[in-house]
N, C-alpha and C. Protein backbone atom coordinates (compact mmCIF):
# COMPACT_ATOMS: atom_id res chain seq x y z
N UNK A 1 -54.22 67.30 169.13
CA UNK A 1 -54.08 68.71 168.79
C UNK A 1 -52.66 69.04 168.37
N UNK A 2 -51.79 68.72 169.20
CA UNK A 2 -50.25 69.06 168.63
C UNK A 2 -50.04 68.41 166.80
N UNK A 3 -50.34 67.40 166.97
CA UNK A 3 -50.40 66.50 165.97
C UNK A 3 -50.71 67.69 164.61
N UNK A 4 -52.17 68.32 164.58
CA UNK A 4 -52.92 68.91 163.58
C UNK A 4 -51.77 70.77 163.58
N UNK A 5 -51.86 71.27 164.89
CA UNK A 5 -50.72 72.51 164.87
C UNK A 5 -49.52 72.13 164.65
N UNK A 6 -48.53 70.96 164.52
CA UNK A 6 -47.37 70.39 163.63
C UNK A 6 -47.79 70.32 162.46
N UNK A 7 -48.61 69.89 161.71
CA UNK A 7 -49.27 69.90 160.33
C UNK A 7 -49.43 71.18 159.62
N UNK A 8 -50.25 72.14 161.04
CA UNK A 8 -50.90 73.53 160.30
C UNK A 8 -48.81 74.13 160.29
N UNK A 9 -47.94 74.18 161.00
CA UNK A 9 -46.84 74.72 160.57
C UNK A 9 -46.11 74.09 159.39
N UNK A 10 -46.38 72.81 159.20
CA UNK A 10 -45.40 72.04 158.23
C UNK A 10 -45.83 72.71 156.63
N UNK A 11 -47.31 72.79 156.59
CA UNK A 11 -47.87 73.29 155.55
C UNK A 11 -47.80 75.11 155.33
N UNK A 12 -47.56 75.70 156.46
CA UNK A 12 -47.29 76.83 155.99
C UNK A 12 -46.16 77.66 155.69
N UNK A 13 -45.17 76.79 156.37
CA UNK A 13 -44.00 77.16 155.87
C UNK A 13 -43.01 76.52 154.86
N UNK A 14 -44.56 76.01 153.60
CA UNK A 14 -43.96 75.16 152.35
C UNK A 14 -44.33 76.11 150.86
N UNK A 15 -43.71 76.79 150.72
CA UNK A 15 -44.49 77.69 149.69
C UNK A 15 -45.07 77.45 148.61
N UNK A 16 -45.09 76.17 148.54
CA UNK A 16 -46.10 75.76 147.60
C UNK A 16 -47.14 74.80 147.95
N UNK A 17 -47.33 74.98 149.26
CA UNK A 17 -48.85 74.73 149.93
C UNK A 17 -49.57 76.08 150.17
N UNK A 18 -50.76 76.09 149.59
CA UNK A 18 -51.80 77.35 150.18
C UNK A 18 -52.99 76.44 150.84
N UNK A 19 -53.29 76.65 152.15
CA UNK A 19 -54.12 76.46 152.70
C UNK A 19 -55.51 77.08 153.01
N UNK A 20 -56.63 77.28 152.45
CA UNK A 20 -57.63 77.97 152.43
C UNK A 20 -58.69 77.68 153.47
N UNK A 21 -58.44 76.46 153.41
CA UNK A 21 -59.58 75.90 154.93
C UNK A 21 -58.82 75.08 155.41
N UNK A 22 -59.16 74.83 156.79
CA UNK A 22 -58.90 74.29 157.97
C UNK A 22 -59.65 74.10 158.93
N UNK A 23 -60.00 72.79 159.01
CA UNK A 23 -61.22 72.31 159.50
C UNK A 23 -60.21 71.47 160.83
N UNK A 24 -60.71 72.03 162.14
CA UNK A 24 -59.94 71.36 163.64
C UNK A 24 -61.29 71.38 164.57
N UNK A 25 -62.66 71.22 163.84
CA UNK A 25 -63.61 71.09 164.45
C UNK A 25 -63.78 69.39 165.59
N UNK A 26 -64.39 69.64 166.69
CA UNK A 26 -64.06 68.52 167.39
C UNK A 26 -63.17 67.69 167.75
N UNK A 27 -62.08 68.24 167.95
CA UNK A 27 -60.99 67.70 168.08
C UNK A 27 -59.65 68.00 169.40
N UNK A 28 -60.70 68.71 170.05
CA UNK A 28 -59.71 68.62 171.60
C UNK A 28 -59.32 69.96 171.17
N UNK A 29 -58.99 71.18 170.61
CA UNK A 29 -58.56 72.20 170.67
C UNK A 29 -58.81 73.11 171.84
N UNK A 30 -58.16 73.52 172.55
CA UNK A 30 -58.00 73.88 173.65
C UNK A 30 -57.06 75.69 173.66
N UNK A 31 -57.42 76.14 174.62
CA UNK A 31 -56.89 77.68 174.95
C UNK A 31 -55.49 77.37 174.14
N UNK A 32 -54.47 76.53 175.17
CA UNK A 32 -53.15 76.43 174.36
C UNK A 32 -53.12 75.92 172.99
N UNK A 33 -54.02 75.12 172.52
CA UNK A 33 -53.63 74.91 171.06
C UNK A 33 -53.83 76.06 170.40
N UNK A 34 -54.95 76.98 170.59
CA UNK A 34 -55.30 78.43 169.90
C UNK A 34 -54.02 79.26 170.18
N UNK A 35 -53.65 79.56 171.14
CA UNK A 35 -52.60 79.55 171.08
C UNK A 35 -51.25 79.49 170.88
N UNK A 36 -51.10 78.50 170.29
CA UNK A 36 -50.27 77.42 169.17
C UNK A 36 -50.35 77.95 168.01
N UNK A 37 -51.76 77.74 167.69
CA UNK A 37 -52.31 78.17 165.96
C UNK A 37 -51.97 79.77 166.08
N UNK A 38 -52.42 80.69 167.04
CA UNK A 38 -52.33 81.97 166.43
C UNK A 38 -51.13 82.35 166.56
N UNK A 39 -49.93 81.81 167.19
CA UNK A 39 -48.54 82.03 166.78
C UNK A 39 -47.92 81.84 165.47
N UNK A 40 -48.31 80.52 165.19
CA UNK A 40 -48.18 79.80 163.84
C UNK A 40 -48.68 80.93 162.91
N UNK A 41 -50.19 81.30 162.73
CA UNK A 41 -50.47 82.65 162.14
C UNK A 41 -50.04 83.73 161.79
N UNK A 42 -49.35 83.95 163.12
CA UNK A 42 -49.19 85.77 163.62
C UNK A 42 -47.57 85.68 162.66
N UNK A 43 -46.60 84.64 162.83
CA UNK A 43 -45.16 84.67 162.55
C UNK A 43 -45.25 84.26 161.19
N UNK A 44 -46.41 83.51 160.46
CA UNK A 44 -46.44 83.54 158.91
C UNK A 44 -47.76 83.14 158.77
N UNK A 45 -48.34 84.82 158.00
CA UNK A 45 -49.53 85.05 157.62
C UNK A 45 -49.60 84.28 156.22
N UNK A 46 -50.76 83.49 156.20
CA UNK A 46 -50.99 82.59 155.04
C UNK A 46 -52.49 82.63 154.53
N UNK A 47 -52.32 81.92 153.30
CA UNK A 47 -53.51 82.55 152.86
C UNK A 47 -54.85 81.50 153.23
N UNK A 48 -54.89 81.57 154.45
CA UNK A 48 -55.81 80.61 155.20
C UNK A 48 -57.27 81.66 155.03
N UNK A 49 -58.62 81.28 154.38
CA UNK A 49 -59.51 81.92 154.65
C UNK A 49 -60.77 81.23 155.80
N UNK A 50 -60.62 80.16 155.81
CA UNK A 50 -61.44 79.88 156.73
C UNK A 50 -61.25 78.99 158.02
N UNK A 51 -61.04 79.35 159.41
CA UNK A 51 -60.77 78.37 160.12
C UNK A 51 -62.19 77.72 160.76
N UNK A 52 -62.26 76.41 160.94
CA UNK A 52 -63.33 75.76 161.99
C UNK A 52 -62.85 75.06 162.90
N UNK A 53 -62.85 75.82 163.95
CA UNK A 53 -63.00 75.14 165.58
C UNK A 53 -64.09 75.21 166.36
N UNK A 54 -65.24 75.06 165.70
CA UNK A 54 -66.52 74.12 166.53
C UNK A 54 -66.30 72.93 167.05
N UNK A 55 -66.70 73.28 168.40
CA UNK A 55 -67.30 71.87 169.22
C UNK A 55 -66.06 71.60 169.68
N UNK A 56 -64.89 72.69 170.25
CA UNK A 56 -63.74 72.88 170.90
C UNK A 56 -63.89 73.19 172.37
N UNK A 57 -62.91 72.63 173.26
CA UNK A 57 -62.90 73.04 174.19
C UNK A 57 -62.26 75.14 174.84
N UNK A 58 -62.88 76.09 173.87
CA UNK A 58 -61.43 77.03 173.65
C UNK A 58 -62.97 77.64 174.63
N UNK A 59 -61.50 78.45 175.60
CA UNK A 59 -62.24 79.80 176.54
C UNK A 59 -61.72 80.99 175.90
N UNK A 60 -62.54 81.94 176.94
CA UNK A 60 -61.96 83.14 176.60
C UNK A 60 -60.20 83.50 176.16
N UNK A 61 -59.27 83.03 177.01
CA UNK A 61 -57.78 83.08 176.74
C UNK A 61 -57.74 82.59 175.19
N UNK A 62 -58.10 81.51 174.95
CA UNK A 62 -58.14 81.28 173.37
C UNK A 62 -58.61 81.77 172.69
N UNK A 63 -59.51 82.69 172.65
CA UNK A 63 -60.61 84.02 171.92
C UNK A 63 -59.66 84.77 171.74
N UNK A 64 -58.83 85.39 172.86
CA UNK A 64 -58.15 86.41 172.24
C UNK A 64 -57.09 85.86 171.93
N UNK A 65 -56.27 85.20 172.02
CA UNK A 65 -55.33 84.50 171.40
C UNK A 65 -55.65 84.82 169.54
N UNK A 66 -56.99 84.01 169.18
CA UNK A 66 -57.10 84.74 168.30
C UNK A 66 -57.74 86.06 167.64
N UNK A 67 -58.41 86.56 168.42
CA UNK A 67 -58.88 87.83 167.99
C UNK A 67 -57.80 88.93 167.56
N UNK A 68 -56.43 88.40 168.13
CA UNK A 68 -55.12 89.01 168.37
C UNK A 68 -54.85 89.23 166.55
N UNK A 69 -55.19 87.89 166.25
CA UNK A 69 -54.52 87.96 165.13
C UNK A 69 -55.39 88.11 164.05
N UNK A 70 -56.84 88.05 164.56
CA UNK A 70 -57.52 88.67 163.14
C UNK A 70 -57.65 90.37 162.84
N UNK A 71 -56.54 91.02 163.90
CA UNK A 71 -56.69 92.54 164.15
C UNK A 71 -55.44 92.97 162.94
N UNK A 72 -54.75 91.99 163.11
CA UNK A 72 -53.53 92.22 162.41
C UNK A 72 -53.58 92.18 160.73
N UNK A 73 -53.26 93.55 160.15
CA UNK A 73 -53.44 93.50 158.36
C UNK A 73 -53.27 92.39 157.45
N UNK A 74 -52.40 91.83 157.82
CA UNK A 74 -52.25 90.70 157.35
C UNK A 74 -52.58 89.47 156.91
N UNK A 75 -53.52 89.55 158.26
CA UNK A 75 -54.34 88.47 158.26
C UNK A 75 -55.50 88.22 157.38
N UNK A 76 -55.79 86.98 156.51
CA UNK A 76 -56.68 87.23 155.33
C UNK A 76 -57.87 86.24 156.19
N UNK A 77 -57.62 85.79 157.12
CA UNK A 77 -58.92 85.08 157.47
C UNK A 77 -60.67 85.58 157.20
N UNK A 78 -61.19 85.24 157.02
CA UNK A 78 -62.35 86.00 156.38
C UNK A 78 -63.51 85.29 157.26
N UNK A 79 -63.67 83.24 157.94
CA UNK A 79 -64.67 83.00 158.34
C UNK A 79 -63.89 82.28 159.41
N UNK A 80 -64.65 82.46 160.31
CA UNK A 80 -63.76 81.47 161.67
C UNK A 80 -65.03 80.82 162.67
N UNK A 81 -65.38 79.88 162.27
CA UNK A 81 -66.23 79.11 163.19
C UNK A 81 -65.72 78.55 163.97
């Protein structure tokens, strides 16, 4: 997981990467990695439209972690599995 949220920051703070999907399905994502990611998010909104974290370990704390940030204008996310 750190591995893929070092990646999701390396790519968004390259301005000539746009990231539209992001697929972290099955892959150990956990409360703190959501966590991770919706900081990464919240401090630079990108033009990410779809995230997938199916078949994650994420609880409630990680729900709102991101629900946090799909409240926020900015945010262009549009599908989040």
């Amino acid at each position: 997981l750190s591995l893929s949220i070092t990646n999701y920051r390396h790519f968004s703070y390259n301005s000539e990467c746009v990231i539209v999907l992001y697929r972290l399905n099955d892959c150990g994502v956990t409360d703190r990695g959501c966590a991770a990611l919706a900081s990464a998010l919240r401090s630079n909104p990108s033009h990410l439209r779809e995230l997938d974290l199916s078949g994650n370990k994420i609880r409630d704390l990680g729900v709102k972690s991101l629900c946090a940030v799909l409240e926020d204008p900015h945010c262009k996310l549009e599908i989040l599995l």
